[in-house]
Protein backbone atom coordinates (compact mmCIF):
# COMPACT_ATOMS: atom_id res chain seq x y z
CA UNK A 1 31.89 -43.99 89.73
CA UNK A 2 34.56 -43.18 92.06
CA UNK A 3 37.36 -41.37 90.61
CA UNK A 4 40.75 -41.77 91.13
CA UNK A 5 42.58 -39.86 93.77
CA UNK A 6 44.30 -36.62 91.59
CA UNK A 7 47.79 -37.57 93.22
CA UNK A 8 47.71 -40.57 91.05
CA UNK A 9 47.31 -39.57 87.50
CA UNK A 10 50.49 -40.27 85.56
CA UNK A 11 50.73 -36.54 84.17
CA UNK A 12 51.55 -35.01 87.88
CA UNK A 13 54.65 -37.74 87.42
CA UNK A 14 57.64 -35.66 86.31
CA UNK A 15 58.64 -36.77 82.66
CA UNK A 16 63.11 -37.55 83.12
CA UNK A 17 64.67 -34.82 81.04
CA UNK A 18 62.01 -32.33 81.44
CA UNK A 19 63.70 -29.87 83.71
CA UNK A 20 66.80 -30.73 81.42
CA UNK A 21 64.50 -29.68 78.44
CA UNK A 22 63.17 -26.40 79.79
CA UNK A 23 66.78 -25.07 81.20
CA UNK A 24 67.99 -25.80 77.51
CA UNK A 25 65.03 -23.53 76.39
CA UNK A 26 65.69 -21.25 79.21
CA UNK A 27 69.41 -20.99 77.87
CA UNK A 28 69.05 -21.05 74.29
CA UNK A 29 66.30 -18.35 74.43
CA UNK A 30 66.39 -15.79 77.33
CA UNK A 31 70.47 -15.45 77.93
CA UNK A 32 70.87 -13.96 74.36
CA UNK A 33 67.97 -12.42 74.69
CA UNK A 34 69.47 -10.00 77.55
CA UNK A 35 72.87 -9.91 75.93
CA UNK A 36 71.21 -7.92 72.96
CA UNK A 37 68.16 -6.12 74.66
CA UNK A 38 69.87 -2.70 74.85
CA UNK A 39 69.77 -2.76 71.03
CA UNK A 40 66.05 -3.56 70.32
CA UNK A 41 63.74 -0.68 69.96
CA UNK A 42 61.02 0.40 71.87
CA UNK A 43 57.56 0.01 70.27
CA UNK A 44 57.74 4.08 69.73
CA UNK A 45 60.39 4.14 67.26
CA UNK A 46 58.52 5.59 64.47
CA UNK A 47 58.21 9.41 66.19
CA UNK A 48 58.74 10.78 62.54
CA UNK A 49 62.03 13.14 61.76
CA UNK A 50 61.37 16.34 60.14
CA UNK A 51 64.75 17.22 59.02
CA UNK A 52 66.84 15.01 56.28
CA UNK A 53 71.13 14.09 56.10
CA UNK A 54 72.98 14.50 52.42
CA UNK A 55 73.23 11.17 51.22
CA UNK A 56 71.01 9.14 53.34
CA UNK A 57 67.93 7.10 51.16
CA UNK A 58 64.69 6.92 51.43
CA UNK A 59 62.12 3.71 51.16
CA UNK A 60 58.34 4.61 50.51
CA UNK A 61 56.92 1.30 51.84
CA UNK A 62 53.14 0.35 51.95
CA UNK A 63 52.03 -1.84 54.47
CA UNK A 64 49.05 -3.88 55.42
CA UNK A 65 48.61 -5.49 58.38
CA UNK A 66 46.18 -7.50 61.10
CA UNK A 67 47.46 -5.50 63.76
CA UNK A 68 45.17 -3.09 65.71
CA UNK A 69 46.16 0.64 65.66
CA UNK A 70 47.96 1.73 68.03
CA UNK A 71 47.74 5.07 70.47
CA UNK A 72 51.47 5.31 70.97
CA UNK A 73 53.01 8.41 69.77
CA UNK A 74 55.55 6.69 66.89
CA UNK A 75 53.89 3.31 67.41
CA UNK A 76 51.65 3.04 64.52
CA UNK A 77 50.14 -0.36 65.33
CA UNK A 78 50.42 -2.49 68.27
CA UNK A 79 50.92 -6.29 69.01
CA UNK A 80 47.20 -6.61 68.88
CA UNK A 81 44.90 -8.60 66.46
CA UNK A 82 42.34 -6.89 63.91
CA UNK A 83 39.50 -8.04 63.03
CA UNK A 84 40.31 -6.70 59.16
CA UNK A 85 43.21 -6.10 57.11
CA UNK A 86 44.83 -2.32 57.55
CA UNK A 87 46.89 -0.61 55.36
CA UNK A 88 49.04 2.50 55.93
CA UNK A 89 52.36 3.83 54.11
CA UNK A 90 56.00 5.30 55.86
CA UNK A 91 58.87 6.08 54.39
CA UNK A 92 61.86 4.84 56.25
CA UNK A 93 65.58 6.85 55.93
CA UNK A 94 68.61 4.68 55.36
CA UNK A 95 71.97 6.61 56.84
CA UNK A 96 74.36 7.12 54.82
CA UNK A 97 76.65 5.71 57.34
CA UNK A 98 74.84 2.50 56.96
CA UNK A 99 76.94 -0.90 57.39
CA UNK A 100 75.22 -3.69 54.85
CA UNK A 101 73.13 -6.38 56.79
CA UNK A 102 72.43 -3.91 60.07
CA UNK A 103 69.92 -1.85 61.35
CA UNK A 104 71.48 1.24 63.14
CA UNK A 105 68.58 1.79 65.47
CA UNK A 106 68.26 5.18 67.10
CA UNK A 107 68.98 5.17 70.61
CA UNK A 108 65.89 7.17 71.57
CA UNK A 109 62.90 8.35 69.40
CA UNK A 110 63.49 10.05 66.60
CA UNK A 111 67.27 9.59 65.89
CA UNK A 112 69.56 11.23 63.71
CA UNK A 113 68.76 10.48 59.73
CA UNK A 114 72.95 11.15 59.51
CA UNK A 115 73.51 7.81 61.54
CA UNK A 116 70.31 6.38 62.15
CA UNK A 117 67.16 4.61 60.43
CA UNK A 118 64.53 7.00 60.88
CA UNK A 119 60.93 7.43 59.68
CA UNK A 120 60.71 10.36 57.74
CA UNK A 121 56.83 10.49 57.67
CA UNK A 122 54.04 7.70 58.14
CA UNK A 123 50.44 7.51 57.67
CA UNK A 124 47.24 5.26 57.70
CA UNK A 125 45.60 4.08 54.59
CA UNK A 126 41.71 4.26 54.59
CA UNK A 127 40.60 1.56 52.37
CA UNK A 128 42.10 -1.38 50.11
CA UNK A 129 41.50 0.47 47.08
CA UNK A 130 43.35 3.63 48.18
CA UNK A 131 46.19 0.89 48.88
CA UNK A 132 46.14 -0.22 45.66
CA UNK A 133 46.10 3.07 43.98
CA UNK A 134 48.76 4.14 45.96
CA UNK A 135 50.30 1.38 44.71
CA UNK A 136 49.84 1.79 40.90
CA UNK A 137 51.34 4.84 41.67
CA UNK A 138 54.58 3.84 42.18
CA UNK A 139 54.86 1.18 40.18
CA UNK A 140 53.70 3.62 37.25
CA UNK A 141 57.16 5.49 38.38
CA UNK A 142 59.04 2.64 37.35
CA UNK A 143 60.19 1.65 33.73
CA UNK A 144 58.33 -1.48 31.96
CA UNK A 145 59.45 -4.95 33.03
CA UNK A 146 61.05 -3.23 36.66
CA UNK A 147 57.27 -2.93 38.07
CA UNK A 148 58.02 -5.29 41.06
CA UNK A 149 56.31 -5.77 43.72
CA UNK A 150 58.76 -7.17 46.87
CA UNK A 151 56.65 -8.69 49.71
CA UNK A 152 58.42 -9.07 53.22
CA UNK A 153 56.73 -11.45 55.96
CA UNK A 154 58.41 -10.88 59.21
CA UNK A 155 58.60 -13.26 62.04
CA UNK A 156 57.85 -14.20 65.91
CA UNK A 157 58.99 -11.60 68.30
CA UNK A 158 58.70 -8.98 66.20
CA UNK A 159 57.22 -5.39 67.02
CA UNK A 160 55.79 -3.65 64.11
CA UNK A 161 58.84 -0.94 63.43
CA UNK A 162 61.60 -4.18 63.28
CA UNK A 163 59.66 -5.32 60.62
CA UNK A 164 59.29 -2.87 58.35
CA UNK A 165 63.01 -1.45 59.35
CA UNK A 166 64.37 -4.71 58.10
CA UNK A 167 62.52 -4.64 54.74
CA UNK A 168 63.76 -1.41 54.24
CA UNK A 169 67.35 -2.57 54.94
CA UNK A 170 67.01 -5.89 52.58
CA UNK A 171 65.77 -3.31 50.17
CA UNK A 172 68.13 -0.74 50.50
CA UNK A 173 71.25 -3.10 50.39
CA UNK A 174 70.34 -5.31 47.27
CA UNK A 175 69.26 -2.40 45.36
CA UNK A 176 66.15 -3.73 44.23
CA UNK A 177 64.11 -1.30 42.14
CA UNK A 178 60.41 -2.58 43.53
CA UNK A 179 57.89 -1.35 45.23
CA UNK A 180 58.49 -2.70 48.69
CA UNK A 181 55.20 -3.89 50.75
CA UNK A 182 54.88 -4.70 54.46
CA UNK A 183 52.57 -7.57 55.49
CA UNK A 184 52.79 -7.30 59.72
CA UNK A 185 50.70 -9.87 61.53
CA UNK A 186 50.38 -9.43 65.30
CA UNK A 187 53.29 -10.36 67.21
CA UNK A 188 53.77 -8.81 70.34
CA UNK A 189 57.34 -8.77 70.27
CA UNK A 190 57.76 -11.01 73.62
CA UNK A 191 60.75 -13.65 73.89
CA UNK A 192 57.99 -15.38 75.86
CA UNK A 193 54.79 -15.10 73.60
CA UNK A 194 55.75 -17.64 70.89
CA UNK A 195 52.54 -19.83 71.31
CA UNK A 196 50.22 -16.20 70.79
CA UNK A 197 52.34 -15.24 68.28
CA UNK A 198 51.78 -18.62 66.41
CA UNK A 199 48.24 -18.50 66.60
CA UNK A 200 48.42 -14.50 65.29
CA UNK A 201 50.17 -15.92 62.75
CA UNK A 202 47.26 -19.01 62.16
CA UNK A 203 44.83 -16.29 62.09
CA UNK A 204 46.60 -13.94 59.88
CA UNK A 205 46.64 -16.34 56.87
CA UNK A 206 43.76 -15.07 54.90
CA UNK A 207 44.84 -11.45 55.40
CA UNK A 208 48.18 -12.60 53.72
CA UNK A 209 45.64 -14.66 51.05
CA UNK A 210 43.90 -11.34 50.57
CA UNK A 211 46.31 -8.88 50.12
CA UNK A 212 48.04 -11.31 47.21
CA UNK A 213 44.67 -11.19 45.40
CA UNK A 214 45.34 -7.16 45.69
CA UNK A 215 48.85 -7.85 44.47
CA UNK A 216 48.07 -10.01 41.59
CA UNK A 217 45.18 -7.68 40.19
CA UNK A 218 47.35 -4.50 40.72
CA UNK A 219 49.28 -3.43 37.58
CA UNK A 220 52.51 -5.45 39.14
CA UNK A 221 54.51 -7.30 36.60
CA UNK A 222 56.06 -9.76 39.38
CA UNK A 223 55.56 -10.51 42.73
CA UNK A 224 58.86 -11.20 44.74
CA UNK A 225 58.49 -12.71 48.46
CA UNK A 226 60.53 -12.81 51.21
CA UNK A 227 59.20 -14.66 54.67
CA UNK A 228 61.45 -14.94 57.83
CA UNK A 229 60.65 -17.35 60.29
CA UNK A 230 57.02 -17.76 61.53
CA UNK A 231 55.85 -15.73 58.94
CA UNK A 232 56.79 -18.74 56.44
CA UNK A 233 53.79 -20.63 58.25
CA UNK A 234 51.70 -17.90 57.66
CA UNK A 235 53.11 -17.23 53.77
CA UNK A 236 53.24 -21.27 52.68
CA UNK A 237 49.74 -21.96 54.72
CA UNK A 238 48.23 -18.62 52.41
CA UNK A 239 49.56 -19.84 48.63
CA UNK A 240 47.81 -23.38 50.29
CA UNK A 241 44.52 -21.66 51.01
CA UNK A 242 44.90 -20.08 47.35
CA UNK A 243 45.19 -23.46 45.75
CA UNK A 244 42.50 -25.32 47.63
CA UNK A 245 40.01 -22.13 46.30
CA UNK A 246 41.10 -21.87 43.03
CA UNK A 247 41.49 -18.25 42.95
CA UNK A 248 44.84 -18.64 41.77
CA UNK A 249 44.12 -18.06 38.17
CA UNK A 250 46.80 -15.95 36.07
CA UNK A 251 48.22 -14.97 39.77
CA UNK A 252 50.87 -17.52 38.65
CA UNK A 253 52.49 -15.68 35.98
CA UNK A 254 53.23 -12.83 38.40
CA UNK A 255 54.80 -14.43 41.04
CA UNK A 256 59.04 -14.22 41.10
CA UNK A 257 61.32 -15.30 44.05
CA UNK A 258 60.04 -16.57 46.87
CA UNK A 259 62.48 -16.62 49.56
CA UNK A 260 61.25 -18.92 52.66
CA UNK A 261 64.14 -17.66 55.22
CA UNK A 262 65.26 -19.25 58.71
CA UNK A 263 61.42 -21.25 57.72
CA UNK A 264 59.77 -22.06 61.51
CA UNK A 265 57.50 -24.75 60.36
CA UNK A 266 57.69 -28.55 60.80
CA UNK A 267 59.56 -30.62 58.56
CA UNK A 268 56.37 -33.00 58.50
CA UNK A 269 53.73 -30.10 58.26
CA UNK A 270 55.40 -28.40 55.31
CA UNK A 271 55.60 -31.78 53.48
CA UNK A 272 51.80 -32.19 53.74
CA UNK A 273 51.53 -28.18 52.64
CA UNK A 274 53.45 -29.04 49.46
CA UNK A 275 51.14 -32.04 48.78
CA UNK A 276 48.58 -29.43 48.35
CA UNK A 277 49.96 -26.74 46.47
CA UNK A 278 52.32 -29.30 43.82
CA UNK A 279 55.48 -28.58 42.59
CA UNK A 280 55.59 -24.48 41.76
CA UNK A 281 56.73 -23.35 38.27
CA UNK A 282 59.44 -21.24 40.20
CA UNK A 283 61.47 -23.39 42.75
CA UNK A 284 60.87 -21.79 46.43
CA UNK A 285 64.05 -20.65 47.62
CA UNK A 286 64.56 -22.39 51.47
CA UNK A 287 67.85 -20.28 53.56
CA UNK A 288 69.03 -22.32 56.22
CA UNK A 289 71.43 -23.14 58.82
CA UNK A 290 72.05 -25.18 61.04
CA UNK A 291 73.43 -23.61 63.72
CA UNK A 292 69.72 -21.33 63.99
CA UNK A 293 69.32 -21.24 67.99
CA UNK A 294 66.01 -19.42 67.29
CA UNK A 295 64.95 -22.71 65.74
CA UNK A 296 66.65 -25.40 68.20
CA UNK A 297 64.80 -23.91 70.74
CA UNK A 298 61.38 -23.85 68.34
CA UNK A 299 62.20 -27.62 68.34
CA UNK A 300 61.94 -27.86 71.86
CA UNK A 301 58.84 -26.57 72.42
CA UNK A 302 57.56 -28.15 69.70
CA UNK A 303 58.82 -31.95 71.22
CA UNK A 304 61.78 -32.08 69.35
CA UNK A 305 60.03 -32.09 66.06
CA UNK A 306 62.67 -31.01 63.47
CA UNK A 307 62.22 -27.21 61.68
CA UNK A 308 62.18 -26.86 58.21
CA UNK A 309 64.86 -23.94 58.38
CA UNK A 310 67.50 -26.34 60.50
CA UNK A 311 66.43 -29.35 58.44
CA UNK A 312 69.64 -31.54 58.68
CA UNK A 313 68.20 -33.44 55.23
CA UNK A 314 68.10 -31.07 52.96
CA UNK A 315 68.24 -32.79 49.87
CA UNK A 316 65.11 -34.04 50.52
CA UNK A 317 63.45 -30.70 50.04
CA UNK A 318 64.58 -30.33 45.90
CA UNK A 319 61.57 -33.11 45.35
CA UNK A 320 59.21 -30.00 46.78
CA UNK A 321 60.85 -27.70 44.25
CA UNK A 322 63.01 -26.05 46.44
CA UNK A 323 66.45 -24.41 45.99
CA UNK A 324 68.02 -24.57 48.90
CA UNK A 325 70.86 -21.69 50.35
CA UNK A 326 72.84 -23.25 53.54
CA UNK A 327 74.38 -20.50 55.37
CA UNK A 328 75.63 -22.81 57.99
CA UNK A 329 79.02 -21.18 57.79
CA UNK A 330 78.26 -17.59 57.71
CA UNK A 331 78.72 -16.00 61.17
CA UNK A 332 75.68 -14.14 61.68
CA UNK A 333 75.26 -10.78 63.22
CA UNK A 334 72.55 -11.83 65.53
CA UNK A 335 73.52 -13.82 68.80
CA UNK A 336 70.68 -16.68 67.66
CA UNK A 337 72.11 -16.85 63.67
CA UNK A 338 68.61 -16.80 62.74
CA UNK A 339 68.59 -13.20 60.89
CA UNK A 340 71.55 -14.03 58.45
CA UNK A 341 69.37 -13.66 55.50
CA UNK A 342 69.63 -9.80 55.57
CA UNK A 343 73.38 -10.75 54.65
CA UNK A 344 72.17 -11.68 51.26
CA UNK A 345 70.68 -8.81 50.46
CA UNK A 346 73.94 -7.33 49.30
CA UNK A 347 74.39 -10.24 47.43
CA UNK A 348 71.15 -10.52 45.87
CA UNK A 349 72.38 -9.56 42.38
CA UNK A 350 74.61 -11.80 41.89
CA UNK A 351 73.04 -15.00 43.63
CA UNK A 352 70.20 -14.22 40.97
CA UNK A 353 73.11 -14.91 38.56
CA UNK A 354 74.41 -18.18 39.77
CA UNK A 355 70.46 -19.59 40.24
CA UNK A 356 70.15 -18.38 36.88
CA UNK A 357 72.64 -19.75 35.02
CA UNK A 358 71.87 -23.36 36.45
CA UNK A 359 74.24 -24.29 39.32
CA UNK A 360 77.54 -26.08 38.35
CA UNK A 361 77.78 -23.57 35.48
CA UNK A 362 79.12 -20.49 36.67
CA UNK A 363 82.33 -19.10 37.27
CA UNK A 364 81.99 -18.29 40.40
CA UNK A 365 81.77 -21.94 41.82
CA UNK A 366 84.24 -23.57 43.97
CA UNK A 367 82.98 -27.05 43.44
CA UNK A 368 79.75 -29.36 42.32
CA UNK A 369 79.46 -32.61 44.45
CA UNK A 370 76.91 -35.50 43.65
CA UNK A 371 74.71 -35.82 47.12
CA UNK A 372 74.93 -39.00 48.40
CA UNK A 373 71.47 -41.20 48.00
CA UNK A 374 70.07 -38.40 45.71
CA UNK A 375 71.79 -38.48 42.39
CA UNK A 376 70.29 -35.74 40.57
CA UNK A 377 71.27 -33.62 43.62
CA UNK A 378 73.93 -31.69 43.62
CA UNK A 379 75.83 -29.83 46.07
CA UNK A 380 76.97 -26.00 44.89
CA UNK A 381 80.07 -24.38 47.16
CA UNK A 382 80.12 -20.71 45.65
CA UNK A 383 82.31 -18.01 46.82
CA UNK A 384 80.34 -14.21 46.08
CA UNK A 385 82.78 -11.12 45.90
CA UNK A 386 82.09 -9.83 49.61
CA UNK A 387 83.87 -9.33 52.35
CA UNK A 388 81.04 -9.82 54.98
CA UNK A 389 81.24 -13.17 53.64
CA UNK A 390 83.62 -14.97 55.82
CA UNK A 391 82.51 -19.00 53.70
CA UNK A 392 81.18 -19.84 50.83
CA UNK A 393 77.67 -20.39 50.71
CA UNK A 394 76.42 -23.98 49.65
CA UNK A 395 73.38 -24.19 47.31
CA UNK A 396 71.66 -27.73 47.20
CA UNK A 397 69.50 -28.44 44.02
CA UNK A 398 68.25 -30.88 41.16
CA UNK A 399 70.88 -30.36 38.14
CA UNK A 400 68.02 -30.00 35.71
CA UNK A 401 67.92 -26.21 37.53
């Protein structure tokens, strides 16, 4: 049969809009991108300090991780996928000088622990079990009903020390008293590696699954999460993988707050991963905002398909037994607003409060309005004692909450 002549076939035909589509990308991605280079690391940034600065904090963190190790001097692990899950342990110095919400990265390898985040010491862990020991440890160090485990996902374009920098900032500025754990999946860190870092992600999702079996059978008393970005797909895809095998068995009772921030999955896929897993005995927490450039320009390469953390609807989400925190109005530190939930770290405490109490009941509330279409729905403006925050944050839920 005589085939057709290549110059024919409709997909050499330029689509109208295309080039429109990929300068928007271009635009939305790579010009902010270069506006806030000079303040990203380098993949070295862990060359540990030896000396210490009166008043700065230190985080022990464990981590565990599908990255490969790395031969970089102050690397630790590269953007590189493992075969096997990892582990390893650093403790991270907070300055004293520290500004809630930032990172005050050093401007070259090691940095001063008076003004900088530095890495005090790091090192690899040899086997699960050491991990977990390790991690008895410090929970042991902790009073009864404060042995909390708090779980931090990072996201696309991420190296490995921005990742565990920022968990140690969310820690350090909502004071939480847990035992903070890394889980790093293998993003290289490149504006222009989102479709590698996806599939890292894909293929991280039973070293995530894994490591919450070692979390749940640890001597934890609750298991608080916190995703960012792609590393939602990788966190919501993992609890689906535990319900389809049934391994969650008394893992339920340990789980606390999970926080599904600046979420980079589609609207449609997330809908058919809460199918699966039901309606979880403690709502998900969604952060959100619309203005997330990050995200509009994940919806482009992903054919316009709406994002579950720019979700214009979200209302709709309470029927998945979500809470759902729109930061729409916050200016955000980053130039793509798609880190502002470090901002709530320093508000952690007393978020916990308003969630707690039900919203519409607390003091701190400016008003409660009915959403439209959704009756049960309701509509929370609150106002936290903060300066950073310039507008009150809006929390959408069901009133029986």
């Amino acid at each position: 049969m005589r085939r057709p002549p290549i110059a024919s076939r409709p997909d050499r035909t330029p689509v109208p809009g295309a080039w429109s589509r990929v300068r928007a990308l271009f635009l939305i991605m790579l010009l902010p991108a270069m506006l806030s280079a000079c303040s990203r690391p380098g993949v070295n940034a862990m060359v540990p300090v030896s000396g210490s600065a009166p008043g700065a904090t230190e985080h022990t963190i464990l981590i565990a991780t599908t990255r490969t190790r790395s031969a970089v001097p102050g690397a630790m692990f590269s953007g590189e996928r493992a075969r096997e899950l990892d582990f390893a342990q650093a403790v991270v110095s907070v300055p004293p000088t520290h500004v809630p919400s930032r990172i005050e990265w050093p401007s070259q390898p090691p940095g001063n622990p008076q003004t900088d985040f530095v890495t005090r010491e790091s090192f690899y862990v040899d086997s699960e079990k050491q991990f977990v020991t390790s991690l008895n440890q410090q929970l042991a160090q902790r009073p009864p009903g404060q042995r909390t485990v708090v779980l931090f996902v990072h996201g696309y374009n991420t190296l490995f020390p921005e990742g565990l920098y920022r968990l140690a900032q969310v820690a350090h500025d909502a004071n939480a008293n847990g035992v903070p754990v890394y889980f790093s999946w293998a993003s290289r860190g490149e504006l222009l590696g989102y479709v590698y870092d996806q599939n890292s992600a894909t293929a991280a999702r039973d070293g995530l699954e894994h490591l919450l079996g070692l979390l749940a059978r640890s001597n934890a008393e609750h298991i608080n999460i916190i995703a960012h970005s792609m590393g939602n797909w990788v966190t919501v895809e993992a609890f689906r993988g535990i319900r389809i095998s049934g391994n969650g068995a008394g893992f339920a009772s340990k789980i606390g707050t999970i926080v599904l921030a600046s979420p980079d999955i589609d609207i449609d896929v997330f809908r058919s991963q809460m199918q699966r897993i039901g309606v979880p005995k403690k709502p998900f927490l969604v952060v959100l905002s619309r203005d997330d450039r990050a995200l509009a320009a994940s919806r482009l390469i992903a054919g316009n398909e709406q994002r579950l953390g720019d979700y214009k609807n979200a209302a709709d989400l309470t029927k998945y037994g979500a809470v759902v925190v729109d930061l729409s109005d916050l200016k955000g530190q980053d130039s793509f607003n798609h880190d502002k939930f470090a901002e709530l770290a320093q508000m952690a405490p007393q978020l916990k409060e308003v969630l707690a109490a039900g919203v519409g009941k607390k003091e701190t509330i400016d008003e409660v309005n009915p959403v439209n279409g959704a009756p049960d729905v309701v509509k929370t403006v609150i106002s936290l004692p903060f300066a950073v925050v310039a507008a009150p944050i809006v929390i959408i839920a069901r009133q029986a909450q």
